[in-house]
Protein backbone atom coordinates (compact mmCIF):
# COMPACT_ATOMS: atom_id res chain seq x y z
CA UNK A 1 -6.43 10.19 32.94
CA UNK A 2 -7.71 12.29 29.95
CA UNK A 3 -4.42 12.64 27.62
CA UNK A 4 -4.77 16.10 26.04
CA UNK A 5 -3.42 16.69 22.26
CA UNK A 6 0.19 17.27 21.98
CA UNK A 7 0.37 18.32 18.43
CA UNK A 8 -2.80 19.86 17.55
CA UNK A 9 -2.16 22.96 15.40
CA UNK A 10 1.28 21.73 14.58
CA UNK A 11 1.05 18.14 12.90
CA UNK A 12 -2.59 18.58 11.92
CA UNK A 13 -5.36 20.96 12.37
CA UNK A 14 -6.76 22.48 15.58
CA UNK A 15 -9.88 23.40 14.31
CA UNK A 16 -12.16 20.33 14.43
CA UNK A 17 -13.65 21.24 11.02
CA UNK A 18 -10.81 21.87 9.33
CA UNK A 19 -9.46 18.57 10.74
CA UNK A 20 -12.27 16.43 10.07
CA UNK A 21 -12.35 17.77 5.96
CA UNK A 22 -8.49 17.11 6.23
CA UNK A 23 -8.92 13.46 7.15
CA UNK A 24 -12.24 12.91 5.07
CA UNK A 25 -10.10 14.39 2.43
CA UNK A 26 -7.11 11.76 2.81
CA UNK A 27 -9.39 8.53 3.37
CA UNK A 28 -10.12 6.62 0.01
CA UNK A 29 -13.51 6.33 0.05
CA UNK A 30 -13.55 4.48 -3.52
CA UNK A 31 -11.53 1.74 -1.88
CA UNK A 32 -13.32 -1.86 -0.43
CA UNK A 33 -12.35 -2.16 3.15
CA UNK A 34 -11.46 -5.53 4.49
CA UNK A 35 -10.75 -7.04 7.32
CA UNK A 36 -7.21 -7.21 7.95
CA UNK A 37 -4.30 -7.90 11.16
CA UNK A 38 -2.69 -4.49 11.02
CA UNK A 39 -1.13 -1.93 9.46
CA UNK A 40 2.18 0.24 9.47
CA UNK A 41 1.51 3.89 8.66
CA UNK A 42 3.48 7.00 8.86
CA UNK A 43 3.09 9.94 11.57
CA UNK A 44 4.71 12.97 10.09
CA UNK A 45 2.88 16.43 9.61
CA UNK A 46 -0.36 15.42 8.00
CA UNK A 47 0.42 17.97 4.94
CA UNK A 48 3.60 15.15 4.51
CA UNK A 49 2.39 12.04 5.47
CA UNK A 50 -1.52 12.10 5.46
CA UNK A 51 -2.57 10.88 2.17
CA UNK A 52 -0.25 7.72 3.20
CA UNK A 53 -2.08 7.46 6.00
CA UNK A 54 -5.01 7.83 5.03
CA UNK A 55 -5.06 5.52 1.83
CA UNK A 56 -4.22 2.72 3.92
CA UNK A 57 -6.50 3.15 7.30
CA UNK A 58 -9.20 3.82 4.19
CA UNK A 59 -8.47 0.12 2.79
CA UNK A 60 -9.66 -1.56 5.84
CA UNK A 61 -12.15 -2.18 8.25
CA UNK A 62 -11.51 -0.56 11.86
CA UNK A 63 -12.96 -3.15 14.41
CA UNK A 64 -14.20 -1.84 17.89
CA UNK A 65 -10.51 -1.92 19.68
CA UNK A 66 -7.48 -0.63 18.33
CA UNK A 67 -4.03 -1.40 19.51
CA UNK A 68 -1.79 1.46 18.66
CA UNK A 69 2.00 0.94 18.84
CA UNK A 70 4.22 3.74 18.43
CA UNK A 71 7.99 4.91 18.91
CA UNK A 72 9.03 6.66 22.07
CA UNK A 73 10.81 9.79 20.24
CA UNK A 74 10.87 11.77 23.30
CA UNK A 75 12.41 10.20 25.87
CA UNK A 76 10.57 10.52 28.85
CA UNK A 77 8.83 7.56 30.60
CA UNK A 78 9.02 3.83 30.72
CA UNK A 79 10.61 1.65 27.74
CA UNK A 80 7.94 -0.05 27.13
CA UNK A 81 5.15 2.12 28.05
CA UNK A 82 1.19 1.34 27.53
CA UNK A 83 -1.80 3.26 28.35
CA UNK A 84 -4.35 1.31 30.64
CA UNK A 85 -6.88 3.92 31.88
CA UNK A 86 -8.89 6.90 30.67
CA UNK A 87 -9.10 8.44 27.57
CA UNK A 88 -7.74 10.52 24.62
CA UNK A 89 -8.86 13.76 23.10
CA UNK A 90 -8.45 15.35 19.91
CA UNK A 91 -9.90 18.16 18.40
CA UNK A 92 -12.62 15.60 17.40
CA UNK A 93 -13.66 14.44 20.67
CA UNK A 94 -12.70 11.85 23.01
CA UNK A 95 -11.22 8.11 22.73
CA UNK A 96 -12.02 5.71 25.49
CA UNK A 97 -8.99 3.31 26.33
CA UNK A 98 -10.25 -0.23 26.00
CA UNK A 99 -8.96 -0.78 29.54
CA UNK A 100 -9.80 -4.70 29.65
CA UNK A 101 -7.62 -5.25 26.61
CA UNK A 102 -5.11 -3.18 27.69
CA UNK A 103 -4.92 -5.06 31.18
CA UNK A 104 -5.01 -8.44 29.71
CA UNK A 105 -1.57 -7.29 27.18
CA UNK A 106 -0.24 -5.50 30.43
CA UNK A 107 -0.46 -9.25 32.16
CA UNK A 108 0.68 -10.91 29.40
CA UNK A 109 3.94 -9.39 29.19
CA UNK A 110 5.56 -8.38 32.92
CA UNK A 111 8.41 -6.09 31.70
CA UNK A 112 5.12 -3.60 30.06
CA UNK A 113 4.53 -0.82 32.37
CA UNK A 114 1.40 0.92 32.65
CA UNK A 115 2.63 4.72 32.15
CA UNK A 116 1.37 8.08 31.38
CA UNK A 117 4.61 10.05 30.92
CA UNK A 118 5.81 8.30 28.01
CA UNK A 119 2.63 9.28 25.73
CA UNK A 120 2.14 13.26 27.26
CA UNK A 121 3.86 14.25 24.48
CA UNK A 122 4.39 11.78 21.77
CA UNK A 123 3.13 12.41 18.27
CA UNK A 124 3.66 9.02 16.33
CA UNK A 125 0.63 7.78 17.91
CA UNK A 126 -1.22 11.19 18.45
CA UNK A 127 -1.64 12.01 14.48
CA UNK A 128 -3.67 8.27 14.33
CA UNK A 129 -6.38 8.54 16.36
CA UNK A 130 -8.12 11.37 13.91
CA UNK A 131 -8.41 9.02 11.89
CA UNK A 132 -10.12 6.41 13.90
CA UNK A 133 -12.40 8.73 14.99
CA UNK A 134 -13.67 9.99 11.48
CA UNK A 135 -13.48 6.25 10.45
CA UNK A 136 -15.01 4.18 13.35
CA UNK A 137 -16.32 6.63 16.07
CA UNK A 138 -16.98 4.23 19.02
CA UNK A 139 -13.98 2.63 18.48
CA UNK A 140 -11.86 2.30 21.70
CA UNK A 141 -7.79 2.63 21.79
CA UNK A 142 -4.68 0.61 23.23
CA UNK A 143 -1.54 2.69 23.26
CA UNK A 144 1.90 1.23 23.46
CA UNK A 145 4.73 3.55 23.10
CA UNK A 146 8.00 1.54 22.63
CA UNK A 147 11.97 2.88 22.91
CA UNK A 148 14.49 1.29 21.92
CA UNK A 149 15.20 -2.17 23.06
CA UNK A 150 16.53 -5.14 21.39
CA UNK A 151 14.87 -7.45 18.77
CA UNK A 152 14.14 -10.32 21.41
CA UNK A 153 12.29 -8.15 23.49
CA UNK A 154 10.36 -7.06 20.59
CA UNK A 155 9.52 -10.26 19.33
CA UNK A 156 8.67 -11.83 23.07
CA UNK A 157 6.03 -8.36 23.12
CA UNK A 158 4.81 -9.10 19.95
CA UNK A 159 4.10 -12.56 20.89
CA UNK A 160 2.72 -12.05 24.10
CA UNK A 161 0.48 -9.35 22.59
CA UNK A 162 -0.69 -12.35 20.04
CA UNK A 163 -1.25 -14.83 22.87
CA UNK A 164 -3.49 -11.88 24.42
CA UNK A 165 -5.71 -10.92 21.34
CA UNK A 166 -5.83 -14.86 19.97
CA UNK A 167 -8.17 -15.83 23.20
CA UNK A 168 -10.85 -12.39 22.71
CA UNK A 169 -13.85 -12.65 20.96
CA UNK A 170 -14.13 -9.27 19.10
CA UNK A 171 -11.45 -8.45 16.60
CA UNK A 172 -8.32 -5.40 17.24
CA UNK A 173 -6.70 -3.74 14.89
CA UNK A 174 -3.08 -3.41 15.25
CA UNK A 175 -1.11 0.10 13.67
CA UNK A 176 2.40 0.48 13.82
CA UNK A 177 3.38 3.88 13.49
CA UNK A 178 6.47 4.61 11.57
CA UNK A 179 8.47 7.20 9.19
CA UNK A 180 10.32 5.81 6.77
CA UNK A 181 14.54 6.88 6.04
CA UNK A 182 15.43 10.38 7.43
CA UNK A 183 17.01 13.38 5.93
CA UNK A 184 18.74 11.74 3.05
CA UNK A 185 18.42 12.49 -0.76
CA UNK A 186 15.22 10.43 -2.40
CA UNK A 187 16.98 8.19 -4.53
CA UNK A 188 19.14 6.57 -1.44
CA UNK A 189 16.12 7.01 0.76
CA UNK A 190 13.93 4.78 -1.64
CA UNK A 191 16.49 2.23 -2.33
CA UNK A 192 16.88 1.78 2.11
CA UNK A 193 13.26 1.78 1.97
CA UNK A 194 12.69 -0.39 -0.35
CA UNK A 195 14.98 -2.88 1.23
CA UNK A 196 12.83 -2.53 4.78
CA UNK A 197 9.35 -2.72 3.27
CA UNK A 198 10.41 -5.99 1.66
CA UNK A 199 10.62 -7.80 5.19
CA UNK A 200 7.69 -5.91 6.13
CA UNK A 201 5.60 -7.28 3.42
CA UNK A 202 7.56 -10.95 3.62
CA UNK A 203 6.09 -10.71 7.69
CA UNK A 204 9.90 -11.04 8.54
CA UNK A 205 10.61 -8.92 11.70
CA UNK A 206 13.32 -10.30 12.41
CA UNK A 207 15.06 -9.64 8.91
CA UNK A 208 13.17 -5.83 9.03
CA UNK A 209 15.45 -5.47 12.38
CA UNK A 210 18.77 -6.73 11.10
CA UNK A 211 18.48 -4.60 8.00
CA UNK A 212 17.35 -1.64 9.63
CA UNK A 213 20.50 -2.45 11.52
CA UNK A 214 22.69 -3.21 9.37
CA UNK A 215 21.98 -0.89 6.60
CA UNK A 216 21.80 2.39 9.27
CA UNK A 217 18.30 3.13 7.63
CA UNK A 218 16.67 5.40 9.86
CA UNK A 219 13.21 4.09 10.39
CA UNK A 220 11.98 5.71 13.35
CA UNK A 221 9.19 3.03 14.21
CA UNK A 222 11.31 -0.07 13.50
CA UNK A 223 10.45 -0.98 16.97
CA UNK A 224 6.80 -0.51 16.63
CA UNK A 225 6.35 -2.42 13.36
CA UNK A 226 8.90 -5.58 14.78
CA UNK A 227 6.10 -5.78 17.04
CA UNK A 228 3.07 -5.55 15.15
CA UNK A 229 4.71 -8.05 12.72
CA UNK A 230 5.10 -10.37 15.58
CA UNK A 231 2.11 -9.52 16.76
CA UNK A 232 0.15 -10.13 13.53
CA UNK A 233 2.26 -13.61 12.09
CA UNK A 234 1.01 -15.12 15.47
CA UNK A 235 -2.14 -14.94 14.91
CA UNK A 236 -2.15 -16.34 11.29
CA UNK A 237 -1.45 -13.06 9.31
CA UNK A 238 0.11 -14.71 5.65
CA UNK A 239 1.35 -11.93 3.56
CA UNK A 240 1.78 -7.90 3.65
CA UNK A 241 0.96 -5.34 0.87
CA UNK A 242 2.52 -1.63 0.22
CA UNK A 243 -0.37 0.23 -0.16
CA UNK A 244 1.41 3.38 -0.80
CA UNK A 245 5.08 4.92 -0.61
CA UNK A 246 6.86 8.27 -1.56
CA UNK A 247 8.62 11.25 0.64
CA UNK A 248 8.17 14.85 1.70
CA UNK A 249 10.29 15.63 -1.71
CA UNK A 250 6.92 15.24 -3.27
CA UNK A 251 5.58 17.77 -1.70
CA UNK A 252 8.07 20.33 -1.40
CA UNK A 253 9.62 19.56 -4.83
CA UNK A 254 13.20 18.87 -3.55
CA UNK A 255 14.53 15.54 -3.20
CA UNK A 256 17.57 16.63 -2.11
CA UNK A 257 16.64 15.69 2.03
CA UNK A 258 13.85 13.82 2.08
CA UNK A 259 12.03 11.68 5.04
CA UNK A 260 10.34 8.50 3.59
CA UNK A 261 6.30 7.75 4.16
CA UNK A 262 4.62 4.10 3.13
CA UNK A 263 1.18 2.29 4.16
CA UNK A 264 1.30 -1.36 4.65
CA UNK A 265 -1.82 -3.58 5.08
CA UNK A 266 -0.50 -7.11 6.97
CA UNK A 267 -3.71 -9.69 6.63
């Protein structure tokens, strides 16, 4: 299946020009790339959340597979949904699906079902793949699109997805896509943040869950980073660093309902 864009002309450019200066634009080119386990960036409107984005997929290397987890904000589809066959296309061009990798993670976790409806029209992993195409053009994609579903599940994923990647012999990237808090004045959004990226940098899913949880901090892609923390700590990952963090107060000048954006590099 060829996944068309969902989002084009609403979360980033149409035009593939325009797009392709937008994402040049937001990648730190200045910055020495290294090779890292994954990262958790943010998938809001790229005139929000791009420069986040962008700073951090601009810090590392982007191997020849990428494993892209997102949340399911939609609805529609399987639970745990990934995409084993085809491709993607943005205004850029077309992504190939690494369909070995994504077979061998669809094997080593039963409950994953290979599913199309889930990603039709989900943006969280849509606004990434611009750019891993202006970054690493013959790159080839894995997307997982996660709803909810409780923190054991995640972790067992996670792990399985570890026991999958520890046994290949090129490298994959894995990007959780996430927003930060929702729709709540800066100053309380950056003190829930600040509390979540904490466990995210300590590699802690389990404690980035239960505070996520506990605290009501509405991080859209908890699911999706649980995972890619799992994911990542299997397979030797030792610390995480906050590349970046603010809010959409910064750039519409009112903090008074803000959603939060950070970049985190896990190596």
């Amino acid at each position: 299946m060829r996944r068309m864009p969902a989002v084009a002309g609403q979360f980033y450019p149409a035009d593939p020009e325009s797009l392709r200066s937008m994402v040049e634009g937001f990648l730190d080119k200045t910055a020495a790339s290294r090779t890292v386990h994954g990262l958790m960036v943010p998938h809001a409107g790229y005139v929000f959340s791009g420069s986040f984005a962008g700073r951090t997929f601009g810090e590392v290397n982007i191997p020849s597979r990428v494993l892209v987890i997102g949340p399911n904000h939609t609805g529609y589809g399987e639970s745990l949904a990934i995409f084993t066959r085809g491709s993607w296309v943005t205004p850029l061009g077309e992504v190939l699906i690494a369909e070995n990798l994504a077979d061998k993670i669809l094997k080593a976790y039963p409950r994953l079902v290979a599913d199309d409806l889930a990603h039709r029209f989900e943006h969280s992993l849509e606004v990434q793949i611009p750019f891993i195409q202006v970054k690493a053009p013959s790159a080839k994609i894995v997307p997982l699109c996660l709803a909810p579903v409780p923190l054991e599940e995640l972790l067992s994923l996670g792990e399985a997805i570890g026991r999958a990647l520890e046994t290949e012999s090129e490298p994959t990237l894995i990007v959780a896509s996430s927003d930060m808090t929702h729709y709540e004045p800066g100053n309380s959004a950056r003190k829930k943040d600040r509390m979540a990226l904490d466990h995210v940098c300590a590699l802690d899913p389990e404690g980035l869950y239960r505070t996520v949880t506990s605290e009501h901090i509405s991080m859209c892609g908890v699911v999706s980073t649980v995972v890619m923390l799992a994911a990542a700590r299997y397979l030797g990952a030792k610390k995480g660093s906050l590349v970046c963090y603010g809010n959409s107060g910064d750039v519409t000048g009112d903090q008074s309902e803000v959603v939060g954006y950070a970049g985190v590099i896990v190596e």
